[in-house]
N, C-alpha and C. Protein backbone atom coordinates (compact mmCIF):
# COMPACT_ATOMS: atom_id res chain seq x y z
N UNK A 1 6.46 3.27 -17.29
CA UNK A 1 6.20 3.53 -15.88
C UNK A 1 7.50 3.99 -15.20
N UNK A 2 7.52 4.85 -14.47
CA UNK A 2 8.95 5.64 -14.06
C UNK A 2 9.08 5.03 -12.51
N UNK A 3 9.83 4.42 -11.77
CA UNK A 3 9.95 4.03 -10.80
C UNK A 3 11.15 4.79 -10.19
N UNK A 4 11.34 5.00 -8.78
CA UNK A 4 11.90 5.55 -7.88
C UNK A 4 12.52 4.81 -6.81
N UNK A 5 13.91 4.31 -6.71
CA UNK A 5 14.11 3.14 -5.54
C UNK A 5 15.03 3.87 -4.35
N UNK A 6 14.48 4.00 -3.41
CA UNK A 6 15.54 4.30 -2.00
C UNK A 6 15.37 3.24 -1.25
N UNK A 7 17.01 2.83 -0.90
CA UNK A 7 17.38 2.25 0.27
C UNK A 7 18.94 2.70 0.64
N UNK A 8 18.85 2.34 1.87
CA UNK A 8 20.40 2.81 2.24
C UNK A 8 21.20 1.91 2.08
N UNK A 9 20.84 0.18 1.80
CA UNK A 9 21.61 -0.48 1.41
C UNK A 9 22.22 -0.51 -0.13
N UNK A 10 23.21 0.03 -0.73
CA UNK A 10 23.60 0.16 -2.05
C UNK A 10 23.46 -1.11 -2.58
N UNK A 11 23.59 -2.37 -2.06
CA UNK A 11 23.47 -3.33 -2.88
C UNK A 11 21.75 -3.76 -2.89
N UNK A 12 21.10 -3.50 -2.04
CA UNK A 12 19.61 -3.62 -2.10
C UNK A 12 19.19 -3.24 -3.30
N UNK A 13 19.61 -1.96 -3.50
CA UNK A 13 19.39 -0.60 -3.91
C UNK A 13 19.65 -1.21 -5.52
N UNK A 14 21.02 -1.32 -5.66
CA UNK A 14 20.77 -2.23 -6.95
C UNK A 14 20.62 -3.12 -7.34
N UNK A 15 20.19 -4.10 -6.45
CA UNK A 15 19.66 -5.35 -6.56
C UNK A 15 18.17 -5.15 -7.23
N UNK A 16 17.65 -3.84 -6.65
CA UNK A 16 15.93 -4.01 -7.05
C UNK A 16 15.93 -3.11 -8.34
N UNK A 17 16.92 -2.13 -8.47
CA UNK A 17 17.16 -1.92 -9.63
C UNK A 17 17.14 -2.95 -11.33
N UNK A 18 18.32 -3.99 -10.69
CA UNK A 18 17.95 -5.01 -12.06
C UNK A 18 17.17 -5.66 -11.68
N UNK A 19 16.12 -5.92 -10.93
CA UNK A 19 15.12 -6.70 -11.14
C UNK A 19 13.89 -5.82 -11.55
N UNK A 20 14.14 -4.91 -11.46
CA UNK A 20 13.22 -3.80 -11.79
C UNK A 20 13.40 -3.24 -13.82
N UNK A 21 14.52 -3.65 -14.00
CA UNK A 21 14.99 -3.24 -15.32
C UNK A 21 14.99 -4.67 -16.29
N UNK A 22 14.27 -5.69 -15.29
CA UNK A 22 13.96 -6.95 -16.42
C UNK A 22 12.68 -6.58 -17.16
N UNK A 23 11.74 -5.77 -16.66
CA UNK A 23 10.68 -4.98 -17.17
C UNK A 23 10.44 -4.43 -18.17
N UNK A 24 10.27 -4.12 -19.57
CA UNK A 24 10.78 -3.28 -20.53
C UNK A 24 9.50 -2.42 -20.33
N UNK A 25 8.59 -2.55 -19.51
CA UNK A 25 7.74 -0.61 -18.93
C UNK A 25 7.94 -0.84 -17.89
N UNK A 26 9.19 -1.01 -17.26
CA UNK A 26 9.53 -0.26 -15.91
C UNK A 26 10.54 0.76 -16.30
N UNK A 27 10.75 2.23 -16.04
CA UNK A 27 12.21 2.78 -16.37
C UNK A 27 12.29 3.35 -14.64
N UNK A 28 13.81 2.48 -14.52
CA UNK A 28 13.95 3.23 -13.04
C UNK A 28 14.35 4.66 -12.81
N UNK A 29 13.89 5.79 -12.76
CA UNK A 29 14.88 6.75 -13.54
C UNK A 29 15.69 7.53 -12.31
N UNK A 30 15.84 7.12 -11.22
CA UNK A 30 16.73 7.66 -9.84
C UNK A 30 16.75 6.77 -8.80
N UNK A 31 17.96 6.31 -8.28
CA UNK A 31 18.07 5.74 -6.64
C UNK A 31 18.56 6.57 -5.46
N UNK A 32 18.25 6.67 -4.71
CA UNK A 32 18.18 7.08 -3.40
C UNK A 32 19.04 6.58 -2.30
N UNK A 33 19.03 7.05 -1.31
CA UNK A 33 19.99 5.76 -0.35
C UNK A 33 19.07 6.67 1.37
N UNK A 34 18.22 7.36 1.16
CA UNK A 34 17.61 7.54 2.47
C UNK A 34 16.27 8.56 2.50
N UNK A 35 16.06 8.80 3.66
CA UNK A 35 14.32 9.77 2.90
C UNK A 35 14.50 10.83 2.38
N UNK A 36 15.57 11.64 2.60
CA UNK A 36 15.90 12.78 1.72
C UNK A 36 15.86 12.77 0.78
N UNK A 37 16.27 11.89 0.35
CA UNK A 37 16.60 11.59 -1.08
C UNK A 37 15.59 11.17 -1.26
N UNK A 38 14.42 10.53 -0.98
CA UNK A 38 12.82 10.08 -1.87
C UNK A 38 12.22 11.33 -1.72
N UNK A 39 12.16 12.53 -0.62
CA UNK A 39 11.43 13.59 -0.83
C UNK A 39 11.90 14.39 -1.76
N UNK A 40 13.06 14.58 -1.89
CA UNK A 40 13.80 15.41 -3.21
C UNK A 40 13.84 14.53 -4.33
N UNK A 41 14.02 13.40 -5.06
CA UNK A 41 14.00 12.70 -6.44
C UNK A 41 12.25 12.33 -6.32
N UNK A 42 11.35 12.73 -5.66
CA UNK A 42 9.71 12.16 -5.66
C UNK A 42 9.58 13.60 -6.51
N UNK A 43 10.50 14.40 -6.06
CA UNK A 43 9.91 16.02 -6.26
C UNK A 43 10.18 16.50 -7.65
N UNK A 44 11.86 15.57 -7.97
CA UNK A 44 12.45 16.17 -8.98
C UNK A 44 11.70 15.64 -9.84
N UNK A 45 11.64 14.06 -10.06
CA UNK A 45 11.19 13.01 -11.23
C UNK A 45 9.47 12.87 -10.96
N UNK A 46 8.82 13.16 -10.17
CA UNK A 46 7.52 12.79 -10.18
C UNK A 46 6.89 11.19 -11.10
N UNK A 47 7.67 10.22 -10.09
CA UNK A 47 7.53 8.66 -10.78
C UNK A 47 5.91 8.76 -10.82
N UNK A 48 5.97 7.16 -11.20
CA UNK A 48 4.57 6.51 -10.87
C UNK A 48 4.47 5.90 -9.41
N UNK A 49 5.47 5.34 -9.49
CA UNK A 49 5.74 4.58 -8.38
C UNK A 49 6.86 4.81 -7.40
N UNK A 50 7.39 5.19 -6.24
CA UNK A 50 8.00 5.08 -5.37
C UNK A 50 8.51 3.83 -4.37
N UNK A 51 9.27 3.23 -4.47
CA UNK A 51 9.74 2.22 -3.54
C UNK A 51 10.96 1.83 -2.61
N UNK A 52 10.63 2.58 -1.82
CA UNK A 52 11.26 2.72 -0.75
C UNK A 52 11.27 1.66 0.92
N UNK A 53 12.98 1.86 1.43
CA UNK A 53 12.86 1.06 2.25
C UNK A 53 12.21 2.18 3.52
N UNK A 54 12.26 1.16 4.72
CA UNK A 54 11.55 2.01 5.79
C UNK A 54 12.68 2.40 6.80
N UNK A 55 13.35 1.60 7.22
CA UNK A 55 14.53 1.98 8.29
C UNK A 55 15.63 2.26 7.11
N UNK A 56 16.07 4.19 7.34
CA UNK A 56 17.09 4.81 7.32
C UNK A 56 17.55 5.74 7.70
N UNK A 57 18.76 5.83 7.66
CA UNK A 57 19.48 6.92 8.50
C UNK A 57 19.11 8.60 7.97
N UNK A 58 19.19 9.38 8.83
CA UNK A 58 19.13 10.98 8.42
C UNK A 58 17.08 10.83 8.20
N UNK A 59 16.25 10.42 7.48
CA UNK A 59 15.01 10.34 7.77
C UNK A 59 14.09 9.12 7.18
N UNK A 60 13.32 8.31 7.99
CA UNK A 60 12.80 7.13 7.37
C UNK A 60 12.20 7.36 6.63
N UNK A 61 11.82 5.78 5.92
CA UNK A 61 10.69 5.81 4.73
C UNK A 61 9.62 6.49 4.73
N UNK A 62 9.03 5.73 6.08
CA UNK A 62 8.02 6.66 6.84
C UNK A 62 7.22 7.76 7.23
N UNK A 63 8.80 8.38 7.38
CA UNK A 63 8.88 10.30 7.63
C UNK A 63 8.50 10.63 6.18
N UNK A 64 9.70 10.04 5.02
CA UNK A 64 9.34 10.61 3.44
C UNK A 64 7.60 10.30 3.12
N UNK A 65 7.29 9.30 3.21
CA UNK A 65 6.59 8.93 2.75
C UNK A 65 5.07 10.28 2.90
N UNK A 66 5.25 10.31 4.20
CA UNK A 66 4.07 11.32 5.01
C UNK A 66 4.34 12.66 4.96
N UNK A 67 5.70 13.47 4.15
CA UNK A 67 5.74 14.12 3.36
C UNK A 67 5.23 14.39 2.26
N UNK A 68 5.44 13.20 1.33
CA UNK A 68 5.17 13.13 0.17
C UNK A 68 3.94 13.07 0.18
N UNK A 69 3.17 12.49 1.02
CA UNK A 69 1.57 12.22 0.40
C UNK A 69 0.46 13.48 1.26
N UNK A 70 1.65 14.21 2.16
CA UNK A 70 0.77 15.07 2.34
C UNK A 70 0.50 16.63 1.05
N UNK A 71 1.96 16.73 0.29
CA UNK A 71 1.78 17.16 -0.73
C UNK A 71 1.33 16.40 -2.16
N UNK A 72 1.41 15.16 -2.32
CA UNK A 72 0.86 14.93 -3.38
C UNK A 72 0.26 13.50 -3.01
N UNK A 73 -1.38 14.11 -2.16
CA UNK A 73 -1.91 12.75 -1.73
C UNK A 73 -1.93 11.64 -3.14
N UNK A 74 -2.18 11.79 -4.40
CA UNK A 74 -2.08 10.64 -5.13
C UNK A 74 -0.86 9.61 -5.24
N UNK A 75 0.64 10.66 -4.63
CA UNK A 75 1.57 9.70 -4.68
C UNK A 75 1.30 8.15 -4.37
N UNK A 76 1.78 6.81 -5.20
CA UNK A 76 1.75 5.43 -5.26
C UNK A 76 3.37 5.33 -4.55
N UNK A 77 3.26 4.70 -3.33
CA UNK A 77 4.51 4.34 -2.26
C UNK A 77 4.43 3.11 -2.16
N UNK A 78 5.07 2.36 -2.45
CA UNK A 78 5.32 1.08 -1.52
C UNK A 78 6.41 0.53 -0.56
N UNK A 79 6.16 0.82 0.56
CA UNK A 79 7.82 0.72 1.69
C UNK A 79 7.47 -0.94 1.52
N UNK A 80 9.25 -1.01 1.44
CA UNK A 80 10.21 -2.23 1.33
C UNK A 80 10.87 -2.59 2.69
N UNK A 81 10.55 -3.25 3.36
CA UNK A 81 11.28 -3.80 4.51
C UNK A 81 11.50 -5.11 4.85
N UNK A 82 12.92 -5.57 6.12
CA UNK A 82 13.51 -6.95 6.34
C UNK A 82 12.15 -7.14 7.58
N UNK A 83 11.52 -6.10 8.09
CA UNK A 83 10.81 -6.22 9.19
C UNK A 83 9.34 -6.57 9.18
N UNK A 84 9.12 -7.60 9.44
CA UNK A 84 7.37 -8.08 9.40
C UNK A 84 7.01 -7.65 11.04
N UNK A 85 6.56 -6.11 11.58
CA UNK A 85 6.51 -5.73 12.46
C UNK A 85 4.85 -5.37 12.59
N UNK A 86 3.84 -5.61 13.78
CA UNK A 86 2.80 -4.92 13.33
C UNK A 86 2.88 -3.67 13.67
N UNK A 87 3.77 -3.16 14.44
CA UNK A 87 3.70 -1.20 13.88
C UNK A 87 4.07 -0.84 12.91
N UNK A 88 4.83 -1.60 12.29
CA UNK A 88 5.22 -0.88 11.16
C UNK A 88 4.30 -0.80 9.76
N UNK A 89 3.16 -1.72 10.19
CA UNK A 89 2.33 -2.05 9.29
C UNK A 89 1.29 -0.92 9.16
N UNK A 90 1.04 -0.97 11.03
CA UNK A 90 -0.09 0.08 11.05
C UNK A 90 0.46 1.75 10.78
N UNK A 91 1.75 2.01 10.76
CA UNK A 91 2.44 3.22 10.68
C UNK A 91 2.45 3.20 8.97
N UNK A 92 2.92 2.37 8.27
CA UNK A 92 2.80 2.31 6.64
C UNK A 92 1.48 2.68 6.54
N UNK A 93 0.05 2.08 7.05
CA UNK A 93 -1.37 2.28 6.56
C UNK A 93 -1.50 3.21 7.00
N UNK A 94 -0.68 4.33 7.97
CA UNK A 94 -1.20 5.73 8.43
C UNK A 94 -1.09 6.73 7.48
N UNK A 95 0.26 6.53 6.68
CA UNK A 95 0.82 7.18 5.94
C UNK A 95 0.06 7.42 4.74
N UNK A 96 -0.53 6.59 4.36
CA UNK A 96 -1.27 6.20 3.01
C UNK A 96 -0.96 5.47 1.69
N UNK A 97 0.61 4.84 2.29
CA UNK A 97 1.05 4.20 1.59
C UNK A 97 0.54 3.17 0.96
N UNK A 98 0.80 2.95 -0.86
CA UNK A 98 -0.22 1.66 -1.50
C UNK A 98 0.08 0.43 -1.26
N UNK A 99 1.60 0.32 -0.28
CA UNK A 99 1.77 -1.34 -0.18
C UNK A 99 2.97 -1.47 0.59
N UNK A 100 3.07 -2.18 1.14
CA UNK A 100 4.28 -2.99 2.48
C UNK A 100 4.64 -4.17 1.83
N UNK A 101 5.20 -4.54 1.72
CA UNK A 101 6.40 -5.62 1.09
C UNK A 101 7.61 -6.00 1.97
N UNK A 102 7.79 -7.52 1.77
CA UNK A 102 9.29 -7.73 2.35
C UNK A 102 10.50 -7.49 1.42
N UNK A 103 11.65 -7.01 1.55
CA UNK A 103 12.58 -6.99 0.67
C UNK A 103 13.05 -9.01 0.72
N UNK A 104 12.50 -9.80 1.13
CA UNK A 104 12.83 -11.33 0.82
C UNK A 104 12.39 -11.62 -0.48
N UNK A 105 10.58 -11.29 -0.33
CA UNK A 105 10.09 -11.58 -1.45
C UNK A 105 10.36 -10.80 -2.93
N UNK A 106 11.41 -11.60 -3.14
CA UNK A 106 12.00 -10.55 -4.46
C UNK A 106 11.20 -11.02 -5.81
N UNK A 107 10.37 -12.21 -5.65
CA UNK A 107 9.42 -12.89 -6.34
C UNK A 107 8.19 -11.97 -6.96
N UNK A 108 8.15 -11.24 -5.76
CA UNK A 108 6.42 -10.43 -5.55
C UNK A 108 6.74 -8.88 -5.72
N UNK A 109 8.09 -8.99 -5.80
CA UNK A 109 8.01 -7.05 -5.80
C UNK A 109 7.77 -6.45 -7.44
N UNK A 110 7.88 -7.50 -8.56
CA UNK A 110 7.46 -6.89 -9.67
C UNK A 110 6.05 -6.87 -10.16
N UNK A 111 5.25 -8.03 -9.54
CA UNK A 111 3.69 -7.90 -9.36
C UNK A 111 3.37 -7.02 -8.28
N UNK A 112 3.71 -6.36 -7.47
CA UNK A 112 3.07 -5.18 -6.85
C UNK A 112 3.25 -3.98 -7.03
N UNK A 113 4.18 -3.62 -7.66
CA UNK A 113 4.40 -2.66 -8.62
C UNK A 113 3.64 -2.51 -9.73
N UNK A 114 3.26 -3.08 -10.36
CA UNK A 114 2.34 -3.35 -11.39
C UNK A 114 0.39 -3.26 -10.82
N UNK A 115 0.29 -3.54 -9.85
CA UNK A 115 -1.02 -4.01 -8.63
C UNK A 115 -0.88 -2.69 -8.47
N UNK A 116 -0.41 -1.76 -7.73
CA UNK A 116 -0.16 -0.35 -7.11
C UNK A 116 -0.41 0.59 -8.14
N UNK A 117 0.61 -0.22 -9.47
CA UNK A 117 0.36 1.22 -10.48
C UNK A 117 -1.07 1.24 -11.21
N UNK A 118 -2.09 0.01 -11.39
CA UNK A 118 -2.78 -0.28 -11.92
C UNK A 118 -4.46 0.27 -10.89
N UNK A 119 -3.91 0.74 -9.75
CA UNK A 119 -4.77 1.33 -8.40
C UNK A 119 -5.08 0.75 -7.56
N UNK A 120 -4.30 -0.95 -6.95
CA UNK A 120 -4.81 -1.55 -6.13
C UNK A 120 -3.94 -1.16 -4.69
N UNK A 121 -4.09 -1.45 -3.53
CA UNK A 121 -3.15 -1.34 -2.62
C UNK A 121 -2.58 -2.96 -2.30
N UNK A 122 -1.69 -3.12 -2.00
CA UNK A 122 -0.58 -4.47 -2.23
C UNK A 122 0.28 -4.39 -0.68
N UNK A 123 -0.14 -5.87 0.32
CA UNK A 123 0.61 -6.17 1.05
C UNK A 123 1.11 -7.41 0.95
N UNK A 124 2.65 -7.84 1.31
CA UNK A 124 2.97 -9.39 0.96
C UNK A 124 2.19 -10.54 1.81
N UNK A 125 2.45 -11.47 1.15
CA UNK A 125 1.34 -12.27 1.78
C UNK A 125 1.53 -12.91 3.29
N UNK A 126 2.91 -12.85 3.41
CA UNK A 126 3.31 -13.09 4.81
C UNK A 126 2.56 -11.41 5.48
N UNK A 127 2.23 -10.39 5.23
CA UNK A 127 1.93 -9.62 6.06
C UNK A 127 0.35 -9.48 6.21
N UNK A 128 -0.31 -10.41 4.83
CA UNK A 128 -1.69 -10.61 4.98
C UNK A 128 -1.91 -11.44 6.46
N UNK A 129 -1.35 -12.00 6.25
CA UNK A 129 -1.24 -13.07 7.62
C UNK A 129 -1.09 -13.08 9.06
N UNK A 130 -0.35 -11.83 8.50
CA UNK A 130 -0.80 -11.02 10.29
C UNK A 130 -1.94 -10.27 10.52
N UNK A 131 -2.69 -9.85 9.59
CA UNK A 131 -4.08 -9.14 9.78
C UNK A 131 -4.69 -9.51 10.91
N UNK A 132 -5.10 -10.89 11.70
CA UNK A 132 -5.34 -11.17 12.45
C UNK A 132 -4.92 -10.48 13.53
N UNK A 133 -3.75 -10.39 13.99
CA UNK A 133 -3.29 -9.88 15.42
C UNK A 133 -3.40 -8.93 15.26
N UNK A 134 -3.43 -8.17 13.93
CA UNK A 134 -3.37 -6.55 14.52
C UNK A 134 -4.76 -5.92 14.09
N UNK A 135 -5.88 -7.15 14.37
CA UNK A 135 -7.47 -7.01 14.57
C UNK A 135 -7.83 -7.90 15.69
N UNK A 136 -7.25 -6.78 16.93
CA UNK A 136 -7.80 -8.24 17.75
C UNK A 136 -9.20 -8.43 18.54
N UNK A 137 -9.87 -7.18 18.33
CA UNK A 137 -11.20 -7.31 18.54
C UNK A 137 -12.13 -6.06 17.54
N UNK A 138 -13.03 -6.91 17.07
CA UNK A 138 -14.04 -5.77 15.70
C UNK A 138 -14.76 -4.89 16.26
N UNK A 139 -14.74 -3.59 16.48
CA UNK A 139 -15.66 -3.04 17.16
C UNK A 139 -16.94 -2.53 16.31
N UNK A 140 -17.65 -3.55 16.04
CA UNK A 140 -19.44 -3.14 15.04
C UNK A 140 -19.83 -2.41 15.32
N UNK A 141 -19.71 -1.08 16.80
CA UNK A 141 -20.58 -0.56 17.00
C UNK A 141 -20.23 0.77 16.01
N UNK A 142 -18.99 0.64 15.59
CA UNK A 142 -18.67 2.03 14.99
C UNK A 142 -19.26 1.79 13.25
N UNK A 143 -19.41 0.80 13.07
CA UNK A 143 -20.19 0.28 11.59
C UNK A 143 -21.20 0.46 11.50
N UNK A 144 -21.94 0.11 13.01
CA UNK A 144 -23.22 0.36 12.74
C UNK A 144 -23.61 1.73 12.90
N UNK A 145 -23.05 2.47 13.72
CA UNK A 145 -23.04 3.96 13.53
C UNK A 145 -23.05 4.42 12.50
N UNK A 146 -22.25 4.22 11.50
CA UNK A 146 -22.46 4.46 9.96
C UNK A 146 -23.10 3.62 8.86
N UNK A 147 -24.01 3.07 9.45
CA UNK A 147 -24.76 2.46 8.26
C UNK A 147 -24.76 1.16 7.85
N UNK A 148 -22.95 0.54 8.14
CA UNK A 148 -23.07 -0.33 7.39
C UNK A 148 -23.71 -1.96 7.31
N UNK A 149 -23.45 -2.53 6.29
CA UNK A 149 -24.85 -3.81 6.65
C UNK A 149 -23.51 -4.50 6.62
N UNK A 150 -23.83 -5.79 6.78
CA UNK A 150 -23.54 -7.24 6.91
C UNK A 150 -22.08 -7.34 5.73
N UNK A 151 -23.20 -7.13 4.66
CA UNK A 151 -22.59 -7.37 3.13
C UNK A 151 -21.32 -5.99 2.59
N UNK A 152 -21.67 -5.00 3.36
CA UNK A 152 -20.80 -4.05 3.05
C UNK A 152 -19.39 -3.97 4.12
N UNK A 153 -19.89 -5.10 5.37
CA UNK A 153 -18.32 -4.67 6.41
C UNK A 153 -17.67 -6.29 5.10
N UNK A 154 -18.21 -7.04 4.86
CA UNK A 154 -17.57 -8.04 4.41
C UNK A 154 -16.92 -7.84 3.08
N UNK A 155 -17.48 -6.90 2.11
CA UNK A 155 -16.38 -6.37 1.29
C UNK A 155 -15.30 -5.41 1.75
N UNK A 156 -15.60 -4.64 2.94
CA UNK A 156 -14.47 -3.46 3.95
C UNK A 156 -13.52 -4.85 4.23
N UNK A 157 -13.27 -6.10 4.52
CA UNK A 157 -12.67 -7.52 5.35
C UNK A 157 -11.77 -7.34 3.83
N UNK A 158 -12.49 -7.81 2.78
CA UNK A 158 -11.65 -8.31 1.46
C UNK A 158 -10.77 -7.51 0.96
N UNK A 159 -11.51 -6.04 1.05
CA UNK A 159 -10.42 -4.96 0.38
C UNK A 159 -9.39 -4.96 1.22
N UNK A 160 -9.19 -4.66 2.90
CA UNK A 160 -8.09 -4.69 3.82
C UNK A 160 -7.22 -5.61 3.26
N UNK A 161 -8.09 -7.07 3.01
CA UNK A 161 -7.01 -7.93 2.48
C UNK A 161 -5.98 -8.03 0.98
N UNK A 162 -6.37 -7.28 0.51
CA UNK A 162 -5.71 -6.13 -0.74
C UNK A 162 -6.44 -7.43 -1.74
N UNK A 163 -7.55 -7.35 -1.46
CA UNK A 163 -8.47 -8.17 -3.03
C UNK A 163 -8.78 -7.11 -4.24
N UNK A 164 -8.53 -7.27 -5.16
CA UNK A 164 -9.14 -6.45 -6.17
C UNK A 164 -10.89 -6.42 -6.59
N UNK A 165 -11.46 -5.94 -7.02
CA UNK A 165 -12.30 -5.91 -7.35
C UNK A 165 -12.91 -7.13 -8.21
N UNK A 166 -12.26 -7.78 -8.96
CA UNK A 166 -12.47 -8.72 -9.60
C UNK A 166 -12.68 -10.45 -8.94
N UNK A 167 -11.28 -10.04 -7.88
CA UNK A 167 -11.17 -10.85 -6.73
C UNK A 167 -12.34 -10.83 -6.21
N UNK A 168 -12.62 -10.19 -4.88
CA UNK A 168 -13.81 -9.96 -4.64
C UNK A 168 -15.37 -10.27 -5.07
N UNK A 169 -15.48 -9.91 -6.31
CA UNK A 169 -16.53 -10.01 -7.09
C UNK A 169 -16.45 -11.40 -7.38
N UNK A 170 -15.56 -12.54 -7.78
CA UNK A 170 -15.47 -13.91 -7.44
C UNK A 170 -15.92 -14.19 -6.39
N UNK A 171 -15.63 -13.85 -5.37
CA UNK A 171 -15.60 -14.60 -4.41
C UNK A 171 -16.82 -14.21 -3.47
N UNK A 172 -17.35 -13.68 -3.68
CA UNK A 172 -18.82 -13.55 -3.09
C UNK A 172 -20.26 -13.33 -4.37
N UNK A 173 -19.84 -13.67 -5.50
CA UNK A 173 -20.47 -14.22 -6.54
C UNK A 173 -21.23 -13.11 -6.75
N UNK A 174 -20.90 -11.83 -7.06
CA UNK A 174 -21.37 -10.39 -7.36
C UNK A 174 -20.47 -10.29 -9.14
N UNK A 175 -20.57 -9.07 -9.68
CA UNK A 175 -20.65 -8.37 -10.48
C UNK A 175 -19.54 -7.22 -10.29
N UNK A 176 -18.72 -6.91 -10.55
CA UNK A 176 -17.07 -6.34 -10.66
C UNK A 176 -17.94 -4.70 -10.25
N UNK A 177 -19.15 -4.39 -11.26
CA UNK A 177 -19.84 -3.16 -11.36
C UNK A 177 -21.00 -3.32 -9.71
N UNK A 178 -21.29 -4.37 -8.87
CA UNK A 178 -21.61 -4.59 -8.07
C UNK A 178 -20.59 -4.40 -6.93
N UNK A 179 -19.83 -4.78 -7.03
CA UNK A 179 -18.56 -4.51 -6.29
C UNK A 179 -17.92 -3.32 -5.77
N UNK A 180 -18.02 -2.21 -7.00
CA UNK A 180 -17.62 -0.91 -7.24
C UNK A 180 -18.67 -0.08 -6.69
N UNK A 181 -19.55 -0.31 -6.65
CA UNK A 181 -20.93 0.23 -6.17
C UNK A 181 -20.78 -0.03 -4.64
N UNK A 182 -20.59 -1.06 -4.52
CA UNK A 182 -20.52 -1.33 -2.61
C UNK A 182 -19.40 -0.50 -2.21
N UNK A 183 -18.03 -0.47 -2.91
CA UNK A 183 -17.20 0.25 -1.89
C UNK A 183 -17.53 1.94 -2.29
N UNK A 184 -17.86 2.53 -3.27
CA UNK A 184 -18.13 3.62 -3.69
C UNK A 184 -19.11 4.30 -2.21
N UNK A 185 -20.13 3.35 -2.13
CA UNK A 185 -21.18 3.74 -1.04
C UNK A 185 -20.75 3.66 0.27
N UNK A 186 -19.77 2.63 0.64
CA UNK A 186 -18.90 2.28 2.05
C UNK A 186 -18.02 3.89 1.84
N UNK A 187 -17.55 4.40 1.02
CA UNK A 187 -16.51 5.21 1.36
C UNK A 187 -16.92 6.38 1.41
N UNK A 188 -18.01 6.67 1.06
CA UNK A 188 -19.22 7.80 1.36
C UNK A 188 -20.07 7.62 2.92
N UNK A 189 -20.19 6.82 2.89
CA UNK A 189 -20.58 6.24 4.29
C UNK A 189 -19.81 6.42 4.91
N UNK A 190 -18.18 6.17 5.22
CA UNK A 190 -17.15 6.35 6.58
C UNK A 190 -16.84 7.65 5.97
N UNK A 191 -17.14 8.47 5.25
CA UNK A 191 -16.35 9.77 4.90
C UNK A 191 -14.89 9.69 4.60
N UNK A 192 -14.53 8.81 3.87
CA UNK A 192 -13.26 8.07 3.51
C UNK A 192 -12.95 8.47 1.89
N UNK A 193 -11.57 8.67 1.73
CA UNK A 193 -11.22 8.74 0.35
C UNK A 193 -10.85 7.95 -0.92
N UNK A 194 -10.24 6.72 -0.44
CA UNK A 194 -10.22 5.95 -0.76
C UNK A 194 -9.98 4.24 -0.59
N UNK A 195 -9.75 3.13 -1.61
CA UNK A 195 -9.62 1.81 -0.30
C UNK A 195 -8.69 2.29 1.04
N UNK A 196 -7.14 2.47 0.50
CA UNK A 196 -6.28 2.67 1.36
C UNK A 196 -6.58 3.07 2.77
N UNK A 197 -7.45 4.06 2.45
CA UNK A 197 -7.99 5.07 4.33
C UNK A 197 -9.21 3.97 4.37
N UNK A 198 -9.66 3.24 3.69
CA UNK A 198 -10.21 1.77 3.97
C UNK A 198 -9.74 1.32 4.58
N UNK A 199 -8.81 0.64 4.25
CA UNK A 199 -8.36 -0.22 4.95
C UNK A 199 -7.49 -0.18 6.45
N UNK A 200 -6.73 1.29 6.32
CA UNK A 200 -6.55 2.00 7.64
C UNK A 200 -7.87 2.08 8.49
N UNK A 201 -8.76 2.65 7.96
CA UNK A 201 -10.03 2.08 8.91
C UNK A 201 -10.29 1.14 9.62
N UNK A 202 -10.32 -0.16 9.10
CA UNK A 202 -10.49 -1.74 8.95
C UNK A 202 -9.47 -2.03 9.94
N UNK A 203 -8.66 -1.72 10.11
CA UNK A 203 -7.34 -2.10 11.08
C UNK A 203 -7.52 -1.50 12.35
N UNK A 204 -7.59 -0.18 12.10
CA UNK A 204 -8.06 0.98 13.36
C UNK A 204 -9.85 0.02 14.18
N UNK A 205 -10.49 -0.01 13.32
CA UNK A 205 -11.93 -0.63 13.83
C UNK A 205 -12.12 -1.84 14.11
């Protein structure tokens, strides 16, 4: 798996490097130190994964990021930040980025890398936790405008909450292939591409 690390902090920078190189299928193969540098080494190396911080100088994560995925919407991003902000959350889910992370949790950044590359979208769990405030009222009428039932906004709730499919399928006592079928039909239903613009949905609604 080829990974990509920008931050402007050099010691960040190689800090997530060797924790990234305890991996023997992680190869980091370029660091960065600002968005220039993730839009040009995203371009040169074409990783799997991208992980980048969000506040830097000359152009943010942000800016790269919404570069990058406007030319290669499949790009896998995950911005790294000290900031548990809810704009910055809802500005990461604009982008289409697969995951928001704290640079604290140095615990969780090698399981979401792995979560992201494997197709899930990945937020830390301190930022699950703000989901609340930055849903502060559900508006159903736009659900029901499109169709959806009961059982289908409540798997749209789980995926926001970056559940996997398997997750999910536990926890409302369905079938993994039951599961896949509900969001397949939800994302045809909102005219949506995938969880991610899911879950940007889910936040927006």
């Amino acid at each position: 798996m080829k990974v990509i690390v920008v931050d402007d902090d050099a010691i960040v920078a190689t800090s997530m490097n060797t924790i990234l190189s305890t991996d023997p299928e992680i190869d980091v193969v370029a660091i960065g130190y600002d968005g220039t540098d993730a839009v040009r080494l995203y371009e040169e190396y074409k990783p799997d994964i991208l992980l980048t911080d969000i506040q830097m100088q000359t152009m943010s994560g942000l800016e790269a990021a919404t570069q990058i995925i406007a030319k290669y919407p499949d790009a896998k991003i995950i911005l790294l930040t000290t900031f548990m902000d809810d704009e910055y959350v809802r500005q990461a889910l604009d982008t289409g980025a697969k995951g928001y992370i704290l640079k604290q949790d140095f615990a969780g950044v090698l399981p979401a890398i792995r979560a992201v590359f494997s197709g899930q979208s990945v937020f830390g769990s301190k930022i699950i936790d703000r989901i609340p405030s930055l849903i502060s009222q559900k508006d159903m009428s736009v659900y029901e405008q499109h169709g959806i039932t009961d059982k289908e906004y409540e798997i749209i709730e789980l995926v926001a909450e970056g559940l996997s499919n398997k997750e999910i399928a536990a926890k409302l006592y369905l079938s993994e292939g039951t599961v896949r079928n509900y969001i397949s039909l939800v994302l045809e239903k909102l005219e949506l591409r995938d969880r991610t613009q899911l879950a940007v949905f889910f936040y927006k609604h």
